[in-house]
PDB file of N, CA and C in Angstrom:
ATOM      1  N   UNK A   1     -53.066 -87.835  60.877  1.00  0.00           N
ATOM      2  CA  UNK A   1     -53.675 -89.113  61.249  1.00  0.00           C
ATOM      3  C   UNK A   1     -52.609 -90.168  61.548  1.00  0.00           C
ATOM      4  N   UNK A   2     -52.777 -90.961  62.313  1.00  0.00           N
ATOM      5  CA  UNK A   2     -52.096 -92.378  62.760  1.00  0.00           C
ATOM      6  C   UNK A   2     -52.940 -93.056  62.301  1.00  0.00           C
ATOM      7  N   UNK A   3     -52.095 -94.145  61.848  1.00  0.00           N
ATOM      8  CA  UNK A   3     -52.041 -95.640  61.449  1.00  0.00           C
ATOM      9  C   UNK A   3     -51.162 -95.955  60.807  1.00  0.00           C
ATOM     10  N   UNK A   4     -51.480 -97.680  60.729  1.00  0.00           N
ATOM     11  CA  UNK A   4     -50.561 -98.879  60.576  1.00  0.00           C
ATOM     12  C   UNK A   4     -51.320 -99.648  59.889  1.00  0.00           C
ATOM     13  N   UNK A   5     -50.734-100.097  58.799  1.00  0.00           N
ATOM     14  CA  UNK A   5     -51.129-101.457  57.775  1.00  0.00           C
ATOM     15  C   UNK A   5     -49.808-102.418  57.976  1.00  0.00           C
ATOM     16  N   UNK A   6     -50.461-103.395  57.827  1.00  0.00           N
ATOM     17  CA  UNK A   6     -48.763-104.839  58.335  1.00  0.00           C
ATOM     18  C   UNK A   6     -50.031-105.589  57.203  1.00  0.00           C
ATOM     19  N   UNK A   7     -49.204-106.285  56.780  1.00  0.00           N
ATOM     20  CA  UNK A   7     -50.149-107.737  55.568  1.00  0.00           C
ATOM     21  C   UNK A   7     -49.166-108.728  55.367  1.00  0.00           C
ATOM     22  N   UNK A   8     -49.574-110.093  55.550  1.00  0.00           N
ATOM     23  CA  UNK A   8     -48.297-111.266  55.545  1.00  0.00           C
ATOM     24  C   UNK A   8     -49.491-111.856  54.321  1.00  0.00           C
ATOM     25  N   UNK A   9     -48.770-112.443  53.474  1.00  0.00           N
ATOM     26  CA  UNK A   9     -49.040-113.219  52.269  1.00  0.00           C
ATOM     27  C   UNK A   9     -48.846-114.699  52.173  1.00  0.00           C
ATOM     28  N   UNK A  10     -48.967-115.606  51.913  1.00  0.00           N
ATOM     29  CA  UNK A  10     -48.593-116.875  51.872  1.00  0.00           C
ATOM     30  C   UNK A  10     -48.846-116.888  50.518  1.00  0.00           C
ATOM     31  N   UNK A  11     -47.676-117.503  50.004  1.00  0.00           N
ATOM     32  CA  UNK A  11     -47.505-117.420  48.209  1.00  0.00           C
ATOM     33  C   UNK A  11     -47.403-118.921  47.419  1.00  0.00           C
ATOM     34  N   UNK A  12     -47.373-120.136  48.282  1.00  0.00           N
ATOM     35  CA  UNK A  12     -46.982-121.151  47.795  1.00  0.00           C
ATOM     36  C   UNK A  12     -47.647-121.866  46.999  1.00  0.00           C
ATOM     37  N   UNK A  13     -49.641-121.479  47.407  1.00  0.00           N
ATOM     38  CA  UNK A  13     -50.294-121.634  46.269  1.00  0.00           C
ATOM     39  C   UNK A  13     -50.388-121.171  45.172  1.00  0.00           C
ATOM     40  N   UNK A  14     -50.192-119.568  45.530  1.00  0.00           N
ATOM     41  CA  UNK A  14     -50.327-118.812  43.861  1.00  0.00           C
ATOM     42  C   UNK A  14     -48.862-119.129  43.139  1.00  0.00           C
ATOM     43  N   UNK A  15     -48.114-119.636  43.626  1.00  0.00           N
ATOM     44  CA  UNK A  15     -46.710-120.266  42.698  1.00  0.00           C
ATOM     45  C   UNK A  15     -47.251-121.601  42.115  1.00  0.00           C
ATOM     46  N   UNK A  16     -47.818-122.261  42.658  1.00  0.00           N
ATOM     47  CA  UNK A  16     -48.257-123.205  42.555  1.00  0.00           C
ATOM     48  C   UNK A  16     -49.002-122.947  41.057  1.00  0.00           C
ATOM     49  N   UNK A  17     -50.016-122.530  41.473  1.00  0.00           N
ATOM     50  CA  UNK A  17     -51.322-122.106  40.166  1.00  0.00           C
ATOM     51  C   UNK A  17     -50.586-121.564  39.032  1.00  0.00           C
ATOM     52  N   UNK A  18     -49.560-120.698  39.020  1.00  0.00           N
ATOM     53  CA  UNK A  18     -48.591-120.035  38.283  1.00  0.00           C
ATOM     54  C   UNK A  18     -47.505-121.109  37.461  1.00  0.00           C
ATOM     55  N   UNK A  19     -47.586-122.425  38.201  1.00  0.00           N
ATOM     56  CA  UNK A  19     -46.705-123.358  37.218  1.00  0.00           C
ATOM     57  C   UNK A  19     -45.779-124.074  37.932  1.00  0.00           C
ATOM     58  N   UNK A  20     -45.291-122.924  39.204  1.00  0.00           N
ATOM     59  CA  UNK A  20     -44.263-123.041  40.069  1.00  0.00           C
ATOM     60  C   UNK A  20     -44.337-124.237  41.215  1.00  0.00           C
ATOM     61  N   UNK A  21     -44.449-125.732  40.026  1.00  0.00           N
ATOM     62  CA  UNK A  21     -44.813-126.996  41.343  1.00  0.00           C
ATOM     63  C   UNK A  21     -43.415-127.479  41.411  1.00  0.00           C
ATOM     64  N   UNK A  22     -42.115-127.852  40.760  1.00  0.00           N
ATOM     65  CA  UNK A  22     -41.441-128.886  40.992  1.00  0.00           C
ATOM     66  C   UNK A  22     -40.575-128.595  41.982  1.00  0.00           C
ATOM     67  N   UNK A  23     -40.377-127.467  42.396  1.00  0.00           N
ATOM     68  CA  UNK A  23     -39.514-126.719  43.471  1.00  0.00           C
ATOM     69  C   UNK A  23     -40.257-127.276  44.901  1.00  0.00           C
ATOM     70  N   UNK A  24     -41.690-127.430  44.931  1.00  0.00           N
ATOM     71  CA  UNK A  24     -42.511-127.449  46.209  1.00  0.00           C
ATOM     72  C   UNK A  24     -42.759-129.474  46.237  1.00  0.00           C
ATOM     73  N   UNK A  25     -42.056-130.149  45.316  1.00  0.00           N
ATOM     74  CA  UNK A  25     -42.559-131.478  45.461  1.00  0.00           C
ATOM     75  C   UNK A  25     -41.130-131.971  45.826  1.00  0.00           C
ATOM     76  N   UNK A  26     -40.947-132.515  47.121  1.00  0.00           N
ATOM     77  CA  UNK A  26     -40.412-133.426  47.619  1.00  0.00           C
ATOM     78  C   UNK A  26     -39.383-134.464  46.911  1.00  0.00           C
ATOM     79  N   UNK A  27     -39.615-134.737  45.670  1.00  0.00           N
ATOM     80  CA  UNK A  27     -39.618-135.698  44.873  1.00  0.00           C
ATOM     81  C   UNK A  27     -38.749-135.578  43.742  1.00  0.00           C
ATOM     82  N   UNK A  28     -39.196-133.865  43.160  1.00  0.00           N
ATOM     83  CA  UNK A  28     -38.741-133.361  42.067  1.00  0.00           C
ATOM     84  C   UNK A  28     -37.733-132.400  41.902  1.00  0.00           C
ATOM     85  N   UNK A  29     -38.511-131.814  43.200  1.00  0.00           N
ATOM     86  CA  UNK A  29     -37.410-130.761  43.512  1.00  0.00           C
ATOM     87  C   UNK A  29     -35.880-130.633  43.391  1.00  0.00           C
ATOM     88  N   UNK A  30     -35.344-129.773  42.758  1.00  0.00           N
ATOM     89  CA  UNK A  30     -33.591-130.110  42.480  1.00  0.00           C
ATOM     90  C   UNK A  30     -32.899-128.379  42.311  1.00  0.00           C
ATOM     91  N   UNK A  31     -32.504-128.631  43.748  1.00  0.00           N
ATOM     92  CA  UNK A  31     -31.571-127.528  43.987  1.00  0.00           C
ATOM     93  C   UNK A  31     -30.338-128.103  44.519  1.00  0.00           C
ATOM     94  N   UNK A  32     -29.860-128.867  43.678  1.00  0.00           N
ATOM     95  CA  UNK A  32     -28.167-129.407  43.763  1.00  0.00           C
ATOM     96  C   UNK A  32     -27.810-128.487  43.291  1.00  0.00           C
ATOM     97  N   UNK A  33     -27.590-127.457  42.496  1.00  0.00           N
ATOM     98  CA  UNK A  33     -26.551-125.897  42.579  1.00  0.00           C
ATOM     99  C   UNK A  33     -26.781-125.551  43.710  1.00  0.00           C
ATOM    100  N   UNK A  34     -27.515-125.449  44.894  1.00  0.00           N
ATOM    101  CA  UNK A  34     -27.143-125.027  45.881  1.00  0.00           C
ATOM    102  C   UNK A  34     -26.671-125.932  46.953  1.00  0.00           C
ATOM    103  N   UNK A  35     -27.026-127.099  47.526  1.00  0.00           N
ATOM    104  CA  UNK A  35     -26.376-127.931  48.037  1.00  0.00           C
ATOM    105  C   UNK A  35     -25.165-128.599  47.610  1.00  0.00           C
ATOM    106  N   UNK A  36     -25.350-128.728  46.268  1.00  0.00           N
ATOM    107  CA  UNK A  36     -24.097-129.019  45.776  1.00  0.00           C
ATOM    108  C   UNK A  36     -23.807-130.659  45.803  1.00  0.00           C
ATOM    109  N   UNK A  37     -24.649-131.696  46.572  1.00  0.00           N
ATOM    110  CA  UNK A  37     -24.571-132.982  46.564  1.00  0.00           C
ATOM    111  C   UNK A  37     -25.745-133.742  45.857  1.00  0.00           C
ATOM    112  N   UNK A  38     -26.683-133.752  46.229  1.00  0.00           N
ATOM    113  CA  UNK A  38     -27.436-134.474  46.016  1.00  0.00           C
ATOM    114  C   UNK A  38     -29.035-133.244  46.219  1.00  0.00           C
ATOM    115  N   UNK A  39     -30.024-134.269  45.382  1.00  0.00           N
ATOM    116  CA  UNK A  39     -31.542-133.135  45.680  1.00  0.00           C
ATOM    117  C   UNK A  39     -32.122-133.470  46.651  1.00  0.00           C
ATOM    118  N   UNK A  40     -31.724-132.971  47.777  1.00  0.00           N
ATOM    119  CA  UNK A  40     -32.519-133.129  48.863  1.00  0.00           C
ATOM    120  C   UNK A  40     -33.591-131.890  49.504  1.00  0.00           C
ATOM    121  N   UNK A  41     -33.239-130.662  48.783  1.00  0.00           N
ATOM    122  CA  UNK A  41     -33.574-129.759  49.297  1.00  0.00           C
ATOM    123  C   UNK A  41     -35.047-129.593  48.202  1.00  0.00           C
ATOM    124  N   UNK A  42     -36.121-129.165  49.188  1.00  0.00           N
ATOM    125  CA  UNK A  42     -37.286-128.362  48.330  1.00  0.00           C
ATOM    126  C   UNK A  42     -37.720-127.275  49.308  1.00  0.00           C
ATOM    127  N   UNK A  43     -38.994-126.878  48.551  1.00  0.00           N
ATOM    128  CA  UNK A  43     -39.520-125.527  49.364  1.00  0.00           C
ATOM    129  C   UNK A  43     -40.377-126.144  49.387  1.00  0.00           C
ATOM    130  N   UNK A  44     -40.589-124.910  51.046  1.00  0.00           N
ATOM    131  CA  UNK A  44     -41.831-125.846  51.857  1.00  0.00           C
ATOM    132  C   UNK A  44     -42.837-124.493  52.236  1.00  0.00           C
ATOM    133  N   UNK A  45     -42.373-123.378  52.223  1.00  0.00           N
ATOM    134  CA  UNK A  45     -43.399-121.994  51.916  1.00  0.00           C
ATOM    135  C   UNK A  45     -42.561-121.022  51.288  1.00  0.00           C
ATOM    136  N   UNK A  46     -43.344-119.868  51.075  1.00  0.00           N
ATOM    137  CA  UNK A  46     -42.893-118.227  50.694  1.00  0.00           C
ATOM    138  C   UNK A  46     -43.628-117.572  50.999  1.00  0.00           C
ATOM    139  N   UNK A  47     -43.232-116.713  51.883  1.00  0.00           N
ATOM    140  CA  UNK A  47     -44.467-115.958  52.721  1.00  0.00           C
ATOM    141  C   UNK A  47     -43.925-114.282  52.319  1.00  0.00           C
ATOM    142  N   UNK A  48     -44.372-113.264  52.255  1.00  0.00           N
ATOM    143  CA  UNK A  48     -44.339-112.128  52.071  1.00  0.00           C
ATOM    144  C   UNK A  48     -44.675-111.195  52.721  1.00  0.00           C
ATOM    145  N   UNK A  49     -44.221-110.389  53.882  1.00  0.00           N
ATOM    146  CA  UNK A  49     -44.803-109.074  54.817  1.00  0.00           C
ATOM    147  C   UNK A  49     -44.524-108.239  54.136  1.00  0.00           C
ATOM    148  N   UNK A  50     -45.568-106.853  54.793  1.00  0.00           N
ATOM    149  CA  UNK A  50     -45.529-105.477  54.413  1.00  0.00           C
ATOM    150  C   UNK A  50     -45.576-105.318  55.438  1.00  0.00           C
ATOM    151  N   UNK A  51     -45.555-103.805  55.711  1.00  0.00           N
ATOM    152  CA  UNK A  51     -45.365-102.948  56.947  1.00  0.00           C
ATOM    153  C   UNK A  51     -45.750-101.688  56.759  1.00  0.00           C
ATOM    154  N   UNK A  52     -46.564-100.433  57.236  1.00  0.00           N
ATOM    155  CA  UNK A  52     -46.335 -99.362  56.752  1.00  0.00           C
ATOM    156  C   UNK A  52     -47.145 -98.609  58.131  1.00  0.00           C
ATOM    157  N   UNK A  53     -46.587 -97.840  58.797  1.00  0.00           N
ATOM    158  CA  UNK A  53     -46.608 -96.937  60.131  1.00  0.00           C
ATOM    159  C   UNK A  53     -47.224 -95.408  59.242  1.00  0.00           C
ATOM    160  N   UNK A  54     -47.718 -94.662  59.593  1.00  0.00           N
ATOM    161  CA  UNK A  54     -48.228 -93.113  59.428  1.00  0.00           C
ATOM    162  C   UNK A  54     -48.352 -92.644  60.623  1.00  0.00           C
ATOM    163  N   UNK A  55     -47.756 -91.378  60.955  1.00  0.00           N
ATOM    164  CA  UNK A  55     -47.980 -90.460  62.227  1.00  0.00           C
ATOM    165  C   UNK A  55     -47.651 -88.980  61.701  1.00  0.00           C
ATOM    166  N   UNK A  56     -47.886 -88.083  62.653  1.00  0.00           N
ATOM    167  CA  UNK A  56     -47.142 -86.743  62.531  1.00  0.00           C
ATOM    168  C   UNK A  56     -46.018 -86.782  62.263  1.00  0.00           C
ATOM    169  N   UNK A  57     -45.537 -87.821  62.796  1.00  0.00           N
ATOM    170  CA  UNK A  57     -43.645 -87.482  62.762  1.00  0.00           C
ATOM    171  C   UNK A  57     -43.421 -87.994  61.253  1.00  0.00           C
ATOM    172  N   UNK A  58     -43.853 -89.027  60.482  1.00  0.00           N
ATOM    173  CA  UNK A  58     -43.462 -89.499  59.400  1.00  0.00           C
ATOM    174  C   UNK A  58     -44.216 -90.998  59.181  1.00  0.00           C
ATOM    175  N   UNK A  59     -43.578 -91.514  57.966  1.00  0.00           N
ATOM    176  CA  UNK A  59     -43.511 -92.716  57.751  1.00  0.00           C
ATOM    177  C   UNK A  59     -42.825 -93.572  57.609  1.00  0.00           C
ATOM    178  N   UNK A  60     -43.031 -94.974  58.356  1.00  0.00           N
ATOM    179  CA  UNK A  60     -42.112 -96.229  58.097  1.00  0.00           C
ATOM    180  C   UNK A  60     -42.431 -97.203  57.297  1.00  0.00           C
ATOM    181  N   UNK A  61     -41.965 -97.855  56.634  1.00  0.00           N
ATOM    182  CA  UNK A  61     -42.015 -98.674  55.460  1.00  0.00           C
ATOM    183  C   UNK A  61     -40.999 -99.909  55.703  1.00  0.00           C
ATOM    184  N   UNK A  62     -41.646-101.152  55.478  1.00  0.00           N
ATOM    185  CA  UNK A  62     -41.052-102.371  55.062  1.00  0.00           C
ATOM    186  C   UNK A  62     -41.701-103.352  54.686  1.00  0.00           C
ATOM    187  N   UNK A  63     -40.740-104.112  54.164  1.00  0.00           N
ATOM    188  CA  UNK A  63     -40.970-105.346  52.774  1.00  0.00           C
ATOM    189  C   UNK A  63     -40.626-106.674  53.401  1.00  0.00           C
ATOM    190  N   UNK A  64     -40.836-107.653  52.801  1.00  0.00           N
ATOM    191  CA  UNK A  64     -39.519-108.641  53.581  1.00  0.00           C
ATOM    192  C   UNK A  64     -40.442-109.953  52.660  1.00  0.00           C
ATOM    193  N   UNK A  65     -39.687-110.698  52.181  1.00  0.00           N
ATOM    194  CA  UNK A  65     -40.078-111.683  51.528  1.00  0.00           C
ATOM    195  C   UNK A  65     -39.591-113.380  52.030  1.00  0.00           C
ATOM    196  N   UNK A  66     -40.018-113.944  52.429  1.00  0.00           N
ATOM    197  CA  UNK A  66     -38.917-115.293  52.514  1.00  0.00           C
ATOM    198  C   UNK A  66     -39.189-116.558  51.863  1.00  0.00           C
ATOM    199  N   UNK A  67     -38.139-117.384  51.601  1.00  0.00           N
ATOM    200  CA  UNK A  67     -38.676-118.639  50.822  1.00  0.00           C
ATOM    201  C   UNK A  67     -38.220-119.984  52.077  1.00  0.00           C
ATOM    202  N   UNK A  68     -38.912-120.467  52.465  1.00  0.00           N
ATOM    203  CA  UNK A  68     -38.546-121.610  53.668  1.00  0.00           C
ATOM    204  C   UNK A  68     -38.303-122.970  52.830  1.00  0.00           C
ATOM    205  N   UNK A  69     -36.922-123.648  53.029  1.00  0.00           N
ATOM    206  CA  UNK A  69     -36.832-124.401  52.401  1.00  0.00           C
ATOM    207  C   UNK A  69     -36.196-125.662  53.751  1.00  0.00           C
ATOM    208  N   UNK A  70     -36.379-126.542  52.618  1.00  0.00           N
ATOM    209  CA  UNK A  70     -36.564-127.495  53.623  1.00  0.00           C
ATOM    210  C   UNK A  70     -35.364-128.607  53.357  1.00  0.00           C
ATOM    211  N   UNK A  71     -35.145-129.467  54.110  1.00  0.00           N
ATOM    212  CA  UNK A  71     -34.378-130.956  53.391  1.00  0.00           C
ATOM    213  C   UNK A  71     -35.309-132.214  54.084  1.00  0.00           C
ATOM    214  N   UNK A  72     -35.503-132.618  52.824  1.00  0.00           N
ATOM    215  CA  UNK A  72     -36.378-134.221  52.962  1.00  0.00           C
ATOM    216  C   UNK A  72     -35.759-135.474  53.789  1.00  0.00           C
ATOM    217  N   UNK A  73     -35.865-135.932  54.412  1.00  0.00           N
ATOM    218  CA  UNK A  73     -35.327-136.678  55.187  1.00  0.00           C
ATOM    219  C   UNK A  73     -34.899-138.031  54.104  1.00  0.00           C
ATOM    220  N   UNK A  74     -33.470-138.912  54.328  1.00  0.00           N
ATOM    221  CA  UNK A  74     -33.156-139.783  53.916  1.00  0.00           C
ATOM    222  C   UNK A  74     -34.472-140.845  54.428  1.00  0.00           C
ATOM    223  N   UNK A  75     -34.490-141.591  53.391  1.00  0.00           N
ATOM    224  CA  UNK A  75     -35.446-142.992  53.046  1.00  0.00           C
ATOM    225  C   UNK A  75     -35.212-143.854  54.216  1.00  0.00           C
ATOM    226  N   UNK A  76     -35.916-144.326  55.147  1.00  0.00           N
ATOM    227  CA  UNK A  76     -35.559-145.459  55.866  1.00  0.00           C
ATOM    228  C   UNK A  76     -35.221-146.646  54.896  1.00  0.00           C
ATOM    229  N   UNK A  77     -34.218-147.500  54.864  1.00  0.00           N
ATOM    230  CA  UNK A  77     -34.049-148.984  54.519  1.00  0.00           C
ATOM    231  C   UNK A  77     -35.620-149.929  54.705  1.00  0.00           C
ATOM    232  N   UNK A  78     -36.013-150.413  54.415  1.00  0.00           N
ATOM    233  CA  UNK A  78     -36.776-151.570  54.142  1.00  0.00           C
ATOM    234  C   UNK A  78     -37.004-152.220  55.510  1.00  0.00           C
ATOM    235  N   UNK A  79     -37.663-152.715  56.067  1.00  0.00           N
ATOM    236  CA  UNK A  79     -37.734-153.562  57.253  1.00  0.00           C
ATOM    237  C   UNK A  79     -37.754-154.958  56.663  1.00  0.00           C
ATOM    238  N   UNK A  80     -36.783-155.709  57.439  1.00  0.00           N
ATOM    239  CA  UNK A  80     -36.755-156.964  56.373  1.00  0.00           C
ATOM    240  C   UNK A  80     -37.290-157.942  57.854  1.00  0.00           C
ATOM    241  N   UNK A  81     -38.145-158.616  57.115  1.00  0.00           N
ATOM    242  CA  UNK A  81     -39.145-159.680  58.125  1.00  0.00           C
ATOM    243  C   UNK A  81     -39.002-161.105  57.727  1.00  0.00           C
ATOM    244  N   UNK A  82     -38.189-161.986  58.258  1.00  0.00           N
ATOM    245  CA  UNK A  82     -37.427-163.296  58.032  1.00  0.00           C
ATOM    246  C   UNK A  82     -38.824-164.152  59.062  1.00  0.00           C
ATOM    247  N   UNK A  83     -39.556-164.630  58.138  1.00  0.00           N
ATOM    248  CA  UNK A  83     -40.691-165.567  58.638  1.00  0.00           C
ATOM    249  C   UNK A  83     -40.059-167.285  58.578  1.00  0.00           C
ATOM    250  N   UNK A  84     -39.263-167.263  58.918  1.00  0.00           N
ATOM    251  CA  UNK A  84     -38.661-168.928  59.326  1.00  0.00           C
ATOM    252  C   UNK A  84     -38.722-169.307  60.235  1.00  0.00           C
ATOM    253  N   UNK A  85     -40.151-169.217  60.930  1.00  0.00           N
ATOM    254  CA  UNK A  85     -40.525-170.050  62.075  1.00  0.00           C
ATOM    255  C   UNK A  85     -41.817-169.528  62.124  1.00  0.00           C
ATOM    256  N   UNK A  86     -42.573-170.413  63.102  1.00  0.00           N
ATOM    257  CA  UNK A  86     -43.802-170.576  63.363  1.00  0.00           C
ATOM    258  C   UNK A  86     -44.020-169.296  63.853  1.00  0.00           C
ATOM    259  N   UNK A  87     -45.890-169.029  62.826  1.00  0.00           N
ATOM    260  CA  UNK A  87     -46.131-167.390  63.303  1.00  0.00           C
ATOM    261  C   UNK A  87     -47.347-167.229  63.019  1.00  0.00           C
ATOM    262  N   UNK A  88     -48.453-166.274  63.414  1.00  0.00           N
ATOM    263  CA  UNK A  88     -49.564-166.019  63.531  1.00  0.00           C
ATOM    264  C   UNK A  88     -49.492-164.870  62.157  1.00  0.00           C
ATOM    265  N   UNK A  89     -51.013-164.727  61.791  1.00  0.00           N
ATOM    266  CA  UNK A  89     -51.013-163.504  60.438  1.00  0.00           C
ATOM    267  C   UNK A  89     -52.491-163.199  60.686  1.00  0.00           C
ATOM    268  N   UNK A  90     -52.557-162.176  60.203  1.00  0.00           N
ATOM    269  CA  UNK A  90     -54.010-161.336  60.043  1.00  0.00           C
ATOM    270  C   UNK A  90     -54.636-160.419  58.658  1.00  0.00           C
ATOM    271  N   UNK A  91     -55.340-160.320  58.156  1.00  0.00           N
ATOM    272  CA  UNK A  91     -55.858-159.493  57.529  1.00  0.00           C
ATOM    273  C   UNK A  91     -57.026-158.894  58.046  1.00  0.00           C
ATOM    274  N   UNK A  92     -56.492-157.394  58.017  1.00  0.00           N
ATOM    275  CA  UNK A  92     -57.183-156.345  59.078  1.00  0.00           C
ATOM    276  C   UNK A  92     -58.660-155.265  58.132  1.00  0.00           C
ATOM    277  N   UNK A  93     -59.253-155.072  57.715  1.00  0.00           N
ATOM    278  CA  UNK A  93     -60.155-153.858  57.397  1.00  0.00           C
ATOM    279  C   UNK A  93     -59.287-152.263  57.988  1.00  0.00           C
ATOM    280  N   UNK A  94     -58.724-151.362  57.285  1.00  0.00           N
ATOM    281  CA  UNK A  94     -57.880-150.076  57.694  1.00  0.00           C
ATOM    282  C   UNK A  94     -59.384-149.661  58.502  1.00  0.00           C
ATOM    283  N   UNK A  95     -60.106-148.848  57.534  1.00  0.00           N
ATOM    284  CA  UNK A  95     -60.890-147.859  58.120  1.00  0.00           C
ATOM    285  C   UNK A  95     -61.141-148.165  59.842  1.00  0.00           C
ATOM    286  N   UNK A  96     -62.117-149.613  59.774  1.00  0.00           N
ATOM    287  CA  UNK A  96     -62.992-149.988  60.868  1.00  0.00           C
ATOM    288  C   UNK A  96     -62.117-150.910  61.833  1.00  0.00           C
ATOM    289  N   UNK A  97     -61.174-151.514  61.768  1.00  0.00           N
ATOM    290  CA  UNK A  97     -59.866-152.177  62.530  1.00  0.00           C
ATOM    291  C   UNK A  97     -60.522-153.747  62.531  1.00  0.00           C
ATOM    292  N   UNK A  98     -61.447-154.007  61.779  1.00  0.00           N
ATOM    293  CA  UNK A  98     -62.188-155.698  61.736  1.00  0.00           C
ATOM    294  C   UNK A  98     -61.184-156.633  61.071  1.00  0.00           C
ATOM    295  N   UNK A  99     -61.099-157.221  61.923  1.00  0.00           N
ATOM    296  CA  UNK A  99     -60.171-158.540  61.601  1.00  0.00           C
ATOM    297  C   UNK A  99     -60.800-159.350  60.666  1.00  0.00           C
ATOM    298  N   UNK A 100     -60.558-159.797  59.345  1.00  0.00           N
ATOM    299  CA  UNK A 100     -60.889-160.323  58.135  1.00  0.00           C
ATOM    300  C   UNK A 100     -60.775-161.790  58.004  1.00  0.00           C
ATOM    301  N   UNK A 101     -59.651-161.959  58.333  1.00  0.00           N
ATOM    302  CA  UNK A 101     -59.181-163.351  58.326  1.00  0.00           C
ATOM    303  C   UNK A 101     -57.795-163.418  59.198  1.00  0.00           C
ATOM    304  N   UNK A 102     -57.483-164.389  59.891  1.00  0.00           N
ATOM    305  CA  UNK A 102     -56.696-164.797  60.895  1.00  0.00           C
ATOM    306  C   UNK A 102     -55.850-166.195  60.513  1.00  0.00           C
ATOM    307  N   UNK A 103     -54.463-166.309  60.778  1.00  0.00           N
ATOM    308  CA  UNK A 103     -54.377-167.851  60.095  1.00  0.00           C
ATOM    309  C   UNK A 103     -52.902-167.901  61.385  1.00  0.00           C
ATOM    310  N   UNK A 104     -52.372-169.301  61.194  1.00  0.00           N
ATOM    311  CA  UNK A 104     -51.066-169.350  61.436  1.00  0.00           C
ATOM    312  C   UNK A 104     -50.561-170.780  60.571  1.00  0.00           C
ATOM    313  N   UNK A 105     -49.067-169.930  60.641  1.00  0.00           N
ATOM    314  CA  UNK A 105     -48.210-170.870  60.178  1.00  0.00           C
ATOM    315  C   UNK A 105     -47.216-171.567  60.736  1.00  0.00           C
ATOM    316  N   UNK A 106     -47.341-173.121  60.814  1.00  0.00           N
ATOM    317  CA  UNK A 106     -46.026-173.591  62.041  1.00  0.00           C
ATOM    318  C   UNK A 106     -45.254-174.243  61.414  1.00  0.00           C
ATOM    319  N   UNK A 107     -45.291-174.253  59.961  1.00  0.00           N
ATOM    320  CA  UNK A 107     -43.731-174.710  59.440  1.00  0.00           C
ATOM    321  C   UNK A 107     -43.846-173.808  58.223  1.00  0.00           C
ATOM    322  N   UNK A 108     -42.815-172.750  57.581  1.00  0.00           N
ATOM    323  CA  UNK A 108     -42.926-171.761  56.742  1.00  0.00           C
ATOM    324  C   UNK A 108     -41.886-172.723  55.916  1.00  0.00           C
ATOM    325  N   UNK A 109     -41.062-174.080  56.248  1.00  0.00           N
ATOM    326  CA  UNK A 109     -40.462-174.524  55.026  1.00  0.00           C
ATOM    327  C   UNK A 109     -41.154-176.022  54.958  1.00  0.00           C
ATOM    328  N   UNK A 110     -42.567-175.666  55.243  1.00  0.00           N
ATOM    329  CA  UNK A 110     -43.668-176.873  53.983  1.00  0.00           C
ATOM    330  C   UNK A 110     -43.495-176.550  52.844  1.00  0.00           C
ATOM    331  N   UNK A 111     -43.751-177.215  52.052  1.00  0.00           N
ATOM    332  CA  UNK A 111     -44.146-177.274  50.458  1.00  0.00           C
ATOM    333  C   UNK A 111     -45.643-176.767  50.970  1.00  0.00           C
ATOM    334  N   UNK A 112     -45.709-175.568  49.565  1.00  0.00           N
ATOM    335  CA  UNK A 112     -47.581-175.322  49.433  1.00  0.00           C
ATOM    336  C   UNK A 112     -48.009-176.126  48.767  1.00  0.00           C
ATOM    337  N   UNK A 113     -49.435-176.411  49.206  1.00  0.00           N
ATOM    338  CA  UNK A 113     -50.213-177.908  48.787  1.00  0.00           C
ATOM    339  C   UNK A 113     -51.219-176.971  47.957  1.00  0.00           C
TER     340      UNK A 113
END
């Protein structure tokens, strides 16, 4: 008889469920023994293939496991917004985009009354 079984796994949840979170959080993650500077690095999957061929002639067999890791991108700096001059403002509603309240300001060095 011929056939072929191939099966790819995705493992990052059952590591997950298993305990295996601080490696997969962004945040926590700390593989400075391998980078060697700083924790920038986490995992971002682990996926697992099989392989297995049957024919007359024989059988082929393979495994292959991988862990995809990632590096978190450095923090943007802060956007710094210097309101020292006359300027319009809004308060918006996220979901529905409704403008709430609307104001402006044409001297930002009044005293508040």
């Amino acid at each position: 008889p011929r056939f072929l079984l191939a099966q790819e796994v995705q493992l990052a949840a059952l590591l997950r469920a298993l305990g295996m979170v601080d490696a997969f959080d962004q945040e926590r993650a700390d593989f400075s023994g391998i980078d060697g500077r700083t924790m920038w690095l986490y995992v971002s999957a682990v996926i697992h293939k099989a392989y297995a061929a049957f024919d007359e002639e024989g059988t082929e067999a393979a495994a292959a496991s991988a862990v995809v890791v990632k590096m978190r991108s450095i923090p943007s700096p802060p956007e710094i917004v210097r309101a020292d001059h006359p300027f319009l403002f809004l308060i918006r509603e996220r979901r529905s985009g409704c403008v709430l309240f609307l104001g402006r300001v044409v001297d930002p060095a009044a005293p508040v009354v």
